[in-house]
N, C-alpha and C. Protein backbone atom coordinates (compact mmCIF):
# COMPACT_ATOMS: atom_id res chain seq x y z
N UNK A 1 0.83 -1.19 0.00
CA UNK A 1 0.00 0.00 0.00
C UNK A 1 0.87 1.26 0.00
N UNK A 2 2.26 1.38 0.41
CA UNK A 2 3.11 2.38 0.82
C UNK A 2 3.76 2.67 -0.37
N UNK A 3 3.75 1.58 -1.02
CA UNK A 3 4.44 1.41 -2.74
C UNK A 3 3.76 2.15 -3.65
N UNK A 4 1.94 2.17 -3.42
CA UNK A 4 1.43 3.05 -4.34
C UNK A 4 1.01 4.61 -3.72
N UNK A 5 0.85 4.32 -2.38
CA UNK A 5 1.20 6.06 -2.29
C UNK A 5 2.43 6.68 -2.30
N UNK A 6 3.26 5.95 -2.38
CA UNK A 6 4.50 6.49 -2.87
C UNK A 6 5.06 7.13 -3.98
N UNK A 7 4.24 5.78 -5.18
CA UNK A 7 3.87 5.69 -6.54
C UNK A 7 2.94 7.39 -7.33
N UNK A 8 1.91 7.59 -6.51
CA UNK A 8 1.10 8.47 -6.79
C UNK A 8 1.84 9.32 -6.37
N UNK A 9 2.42 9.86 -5.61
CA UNK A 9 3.17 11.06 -4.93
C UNK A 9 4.14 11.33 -5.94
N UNK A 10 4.80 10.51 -6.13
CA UNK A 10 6.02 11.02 -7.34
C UNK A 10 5.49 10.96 -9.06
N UNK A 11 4.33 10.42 -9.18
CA UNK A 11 2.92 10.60 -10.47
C UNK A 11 2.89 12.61 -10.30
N UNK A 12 2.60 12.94 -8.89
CA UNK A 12 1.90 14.08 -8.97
C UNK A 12 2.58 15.41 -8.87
N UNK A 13 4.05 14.88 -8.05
CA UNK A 13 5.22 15.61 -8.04
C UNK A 13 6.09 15.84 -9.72
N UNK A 14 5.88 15.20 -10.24
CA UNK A 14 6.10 14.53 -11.80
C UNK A 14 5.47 15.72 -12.39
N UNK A 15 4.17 15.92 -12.64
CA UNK A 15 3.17 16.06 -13.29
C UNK A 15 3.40 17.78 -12.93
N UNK A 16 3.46 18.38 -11.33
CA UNK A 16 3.40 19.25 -11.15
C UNK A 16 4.59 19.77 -11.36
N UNK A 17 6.22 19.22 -11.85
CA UNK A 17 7.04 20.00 -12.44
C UNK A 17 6.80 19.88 -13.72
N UNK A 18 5.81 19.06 -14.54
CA UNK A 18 6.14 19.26 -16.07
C UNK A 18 5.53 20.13 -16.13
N UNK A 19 4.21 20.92 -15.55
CA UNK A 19 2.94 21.51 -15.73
C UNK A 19 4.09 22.81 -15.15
N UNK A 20 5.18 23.15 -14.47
CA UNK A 20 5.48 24.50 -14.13
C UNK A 20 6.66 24.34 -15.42
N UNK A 21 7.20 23.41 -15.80
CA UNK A 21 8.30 23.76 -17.22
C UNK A 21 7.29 24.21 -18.21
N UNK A 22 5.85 23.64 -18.66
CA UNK A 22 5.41 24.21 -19.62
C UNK A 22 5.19 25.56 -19.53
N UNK A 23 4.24 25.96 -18.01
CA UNK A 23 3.80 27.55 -18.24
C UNK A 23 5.46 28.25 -17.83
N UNK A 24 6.62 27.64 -17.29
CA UNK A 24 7.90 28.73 -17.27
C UNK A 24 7.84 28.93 -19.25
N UNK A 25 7.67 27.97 -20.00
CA UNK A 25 8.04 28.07 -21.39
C UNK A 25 7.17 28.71 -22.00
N UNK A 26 5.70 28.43 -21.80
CA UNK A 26 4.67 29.44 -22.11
C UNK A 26 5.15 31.08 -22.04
N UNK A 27 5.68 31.39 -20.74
CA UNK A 27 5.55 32.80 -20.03
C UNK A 27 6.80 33.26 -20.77
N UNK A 28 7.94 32.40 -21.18
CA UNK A 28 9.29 32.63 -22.18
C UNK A 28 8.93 33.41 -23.88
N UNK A 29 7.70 32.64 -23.92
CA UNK A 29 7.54 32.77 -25.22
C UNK A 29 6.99 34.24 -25.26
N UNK A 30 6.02 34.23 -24.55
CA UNK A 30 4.66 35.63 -24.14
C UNK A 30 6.04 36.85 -24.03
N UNK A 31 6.80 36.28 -22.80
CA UNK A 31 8.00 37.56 -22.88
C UNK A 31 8.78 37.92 -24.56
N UNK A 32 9.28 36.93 -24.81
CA UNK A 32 10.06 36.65 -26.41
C UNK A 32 9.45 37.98 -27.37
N UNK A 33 7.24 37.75 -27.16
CA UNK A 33 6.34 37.87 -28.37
C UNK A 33 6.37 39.20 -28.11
N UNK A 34 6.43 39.74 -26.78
CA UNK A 34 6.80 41.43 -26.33
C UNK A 34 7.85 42.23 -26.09
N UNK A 35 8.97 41.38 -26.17
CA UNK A 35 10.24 41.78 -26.42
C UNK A 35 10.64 42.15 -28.32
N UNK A 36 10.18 41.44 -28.62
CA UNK A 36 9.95 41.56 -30.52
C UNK A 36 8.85 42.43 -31.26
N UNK A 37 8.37 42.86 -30.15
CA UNK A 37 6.98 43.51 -31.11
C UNK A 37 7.56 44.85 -31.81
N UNK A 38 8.46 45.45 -30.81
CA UNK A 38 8.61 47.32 -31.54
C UNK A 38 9.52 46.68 -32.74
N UNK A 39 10.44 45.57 -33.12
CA UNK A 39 10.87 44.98 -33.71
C UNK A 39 10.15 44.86 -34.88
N UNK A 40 8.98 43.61 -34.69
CA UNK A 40 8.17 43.52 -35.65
C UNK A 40 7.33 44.54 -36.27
N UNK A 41 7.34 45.92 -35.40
CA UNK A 41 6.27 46.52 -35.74
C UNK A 41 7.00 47.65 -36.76
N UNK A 42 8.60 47.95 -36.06
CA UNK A 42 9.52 48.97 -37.47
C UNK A 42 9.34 47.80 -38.68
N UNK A 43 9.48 46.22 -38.58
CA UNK A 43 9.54 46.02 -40.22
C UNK A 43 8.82 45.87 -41.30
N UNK A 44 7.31 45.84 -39.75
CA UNK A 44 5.93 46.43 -40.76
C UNK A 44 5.78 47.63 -41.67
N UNK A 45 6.37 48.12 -40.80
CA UNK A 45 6.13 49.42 -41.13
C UNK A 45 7.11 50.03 -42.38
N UNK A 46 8.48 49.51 -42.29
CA UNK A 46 9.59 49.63 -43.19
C UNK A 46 9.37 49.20 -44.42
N UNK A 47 8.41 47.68 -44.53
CA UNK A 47 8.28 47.11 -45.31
C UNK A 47 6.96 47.64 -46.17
N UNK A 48 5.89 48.31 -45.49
CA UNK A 48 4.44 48.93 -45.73
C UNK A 48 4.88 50.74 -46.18
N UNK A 49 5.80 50.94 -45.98
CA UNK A 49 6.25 52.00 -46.90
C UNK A 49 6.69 51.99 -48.28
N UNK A 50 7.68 50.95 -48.33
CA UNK A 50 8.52 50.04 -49.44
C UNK A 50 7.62 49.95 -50.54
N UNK A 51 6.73 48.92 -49.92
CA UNK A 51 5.55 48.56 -50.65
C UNK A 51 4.99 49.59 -51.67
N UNK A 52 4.43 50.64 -50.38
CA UNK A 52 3.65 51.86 -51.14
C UNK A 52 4.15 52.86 -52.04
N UNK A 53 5.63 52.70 -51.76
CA UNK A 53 6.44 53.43 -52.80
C UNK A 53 6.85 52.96 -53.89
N UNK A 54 6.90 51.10 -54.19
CA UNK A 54 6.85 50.78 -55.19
C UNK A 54 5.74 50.58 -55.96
N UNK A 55 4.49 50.32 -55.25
CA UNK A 55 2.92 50.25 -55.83
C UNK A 55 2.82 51.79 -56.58
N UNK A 56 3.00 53.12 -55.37
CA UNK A 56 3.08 54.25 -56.33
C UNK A 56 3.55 54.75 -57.78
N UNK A 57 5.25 53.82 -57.51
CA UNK A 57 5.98 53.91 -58.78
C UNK A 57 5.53 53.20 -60.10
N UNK A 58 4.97 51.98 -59.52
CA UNK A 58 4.76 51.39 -60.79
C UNK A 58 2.82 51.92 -61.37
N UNK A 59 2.31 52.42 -60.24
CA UNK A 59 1.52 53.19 -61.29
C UNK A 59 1.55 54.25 -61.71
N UNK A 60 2.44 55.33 -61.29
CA UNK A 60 2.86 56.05 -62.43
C UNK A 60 3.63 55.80 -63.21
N UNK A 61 4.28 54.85 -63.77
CA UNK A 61 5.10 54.34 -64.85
C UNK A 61 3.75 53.62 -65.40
N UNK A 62 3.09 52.99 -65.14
CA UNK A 62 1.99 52.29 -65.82
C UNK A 62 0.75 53.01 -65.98
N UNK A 63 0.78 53.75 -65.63
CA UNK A 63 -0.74 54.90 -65.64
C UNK A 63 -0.89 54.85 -67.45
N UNK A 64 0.07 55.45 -68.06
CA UNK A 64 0.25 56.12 -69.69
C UNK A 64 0.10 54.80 -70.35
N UNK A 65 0.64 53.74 -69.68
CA UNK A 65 0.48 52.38 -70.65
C UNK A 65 -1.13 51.84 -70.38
N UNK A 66 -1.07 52.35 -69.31
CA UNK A 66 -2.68 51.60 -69.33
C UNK A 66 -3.60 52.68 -70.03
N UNK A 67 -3.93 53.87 -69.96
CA UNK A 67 -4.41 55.03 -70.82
C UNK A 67 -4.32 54.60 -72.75
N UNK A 68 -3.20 54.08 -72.79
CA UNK A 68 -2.85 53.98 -74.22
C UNK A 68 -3.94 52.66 -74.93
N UNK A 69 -3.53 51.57 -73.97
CA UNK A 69 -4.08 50.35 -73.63
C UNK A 69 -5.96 50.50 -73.94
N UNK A 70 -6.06 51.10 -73.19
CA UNK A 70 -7.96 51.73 -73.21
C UNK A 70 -8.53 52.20 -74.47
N UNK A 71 -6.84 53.43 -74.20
CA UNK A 71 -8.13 54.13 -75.72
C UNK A 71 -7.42 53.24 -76.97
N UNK A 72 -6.85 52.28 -77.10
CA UNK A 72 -6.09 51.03 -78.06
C UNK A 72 -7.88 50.19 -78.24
N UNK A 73 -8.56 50.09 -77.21
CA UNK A 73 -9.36 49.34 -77.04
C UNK A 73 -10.59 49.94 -77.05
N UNK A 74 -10.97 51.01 -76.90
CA UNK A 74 -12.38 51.55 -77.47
C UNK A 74 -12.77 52.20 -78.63
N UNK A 75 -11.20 52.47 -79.76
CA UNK A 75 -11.03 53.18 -80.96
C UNK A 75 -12.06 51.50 -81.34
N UNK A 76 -11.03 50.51 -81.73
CA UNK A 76 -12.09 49.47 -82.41
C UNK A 76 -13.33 48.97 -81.86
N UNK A 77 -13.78 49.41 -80.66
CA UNK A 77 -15.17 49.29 -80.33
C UNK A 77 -16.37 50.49 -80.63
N UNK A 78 -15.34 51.41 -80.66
CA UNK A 78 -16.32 52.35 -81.53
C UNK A 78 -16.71 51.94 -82.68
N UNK A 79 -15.80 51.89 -83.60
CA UNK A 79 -16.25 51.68 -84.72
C UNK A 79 -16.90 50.69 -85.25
N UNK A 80 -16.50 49.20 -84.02
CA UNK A 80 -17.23 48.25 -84.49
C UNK A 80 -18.90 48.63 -84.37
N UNK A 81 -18.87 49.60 -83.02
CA UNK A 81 -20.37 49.81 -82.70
C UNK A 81 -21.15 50.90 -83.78
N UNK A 82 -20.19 52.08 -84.57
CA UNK A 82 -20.59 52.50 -85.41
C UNK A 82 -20.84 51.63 -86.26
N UNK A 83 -20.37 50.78 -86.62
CA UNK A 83 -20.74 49.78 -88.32
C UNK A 83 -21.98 49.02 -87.91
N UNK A 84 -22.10 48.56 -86.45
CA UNK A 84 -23.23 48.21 -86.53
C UNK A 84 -24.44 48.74 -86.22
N UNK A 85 -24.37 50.01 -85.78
CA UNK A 85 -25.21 51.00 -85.73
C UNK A 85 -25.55 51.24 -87.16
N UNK A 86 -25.08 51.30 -88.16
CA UNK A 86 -24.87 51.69 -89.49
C UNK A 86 -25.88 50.92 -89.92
N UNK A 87 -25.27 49.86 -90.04
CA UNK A 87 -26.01 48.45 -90.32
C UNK A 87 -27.23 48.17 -90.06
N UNK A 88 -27.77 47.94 -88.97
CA UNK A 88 -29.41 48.00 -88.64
C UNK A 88 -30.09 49.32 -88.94
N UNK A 89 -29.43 50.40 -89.08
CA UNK A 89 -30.40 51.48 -89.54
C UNK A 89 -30.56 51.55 -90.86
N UNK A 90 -29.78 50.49 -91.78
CA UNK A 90 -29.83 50.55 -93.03
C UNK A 90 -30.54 49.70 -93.09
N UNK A 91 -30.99 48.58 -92.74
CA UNK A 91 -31.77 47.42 -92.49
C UNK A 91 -32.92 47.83 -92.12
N UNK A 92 -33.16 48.56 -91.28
CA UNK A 92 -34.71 48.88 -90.70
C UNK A 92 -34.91 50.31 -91.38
């Protein structure tokens, strides 16, 4: 009988240092995730400028190509729509 409360005692002694290594490693990490944040938060930010200055650049370098692009693409829709405007009013 002394064998298993012995047994259970070092089960619970067991149990109650793995359960304080996890939350010491938990509370490591939580420190780690707030020690890194002003970190993480300049390369958001470094990187969310970057971004916006190359998104800016490339639409003004692409603004004139896409402008060209459009009116490339409604010259022959005009006219297709004139010919067929043409067309049914010559018909009817």
């Amino acid at each position: 009988m002394l064998e298993l409360i012995g047994l259970a005692g070092i089960l619970i002694v067991g149990g109650l240092i793995i359960a304080c290594l996890v939350l010491a490693f938990k509370l490591l990490v939580l420190v780690l995730k707030l020690a890194l944040l002003p970190v993480k938060l300049a390369l958001g930010l470094a990187f969310g400028l970057v971004g916006l200055v190359v998104v800016g650049t490339l639409l003004l370098v692409m603004a004139p190509v896409i402008a060209v692009v459009l009116i490339g693409l409604a010259i022959p829709l005009l006219i297709l729509g004139g010919l067929v405007w043409g067309a049914v009013a010559l018909v009817s």
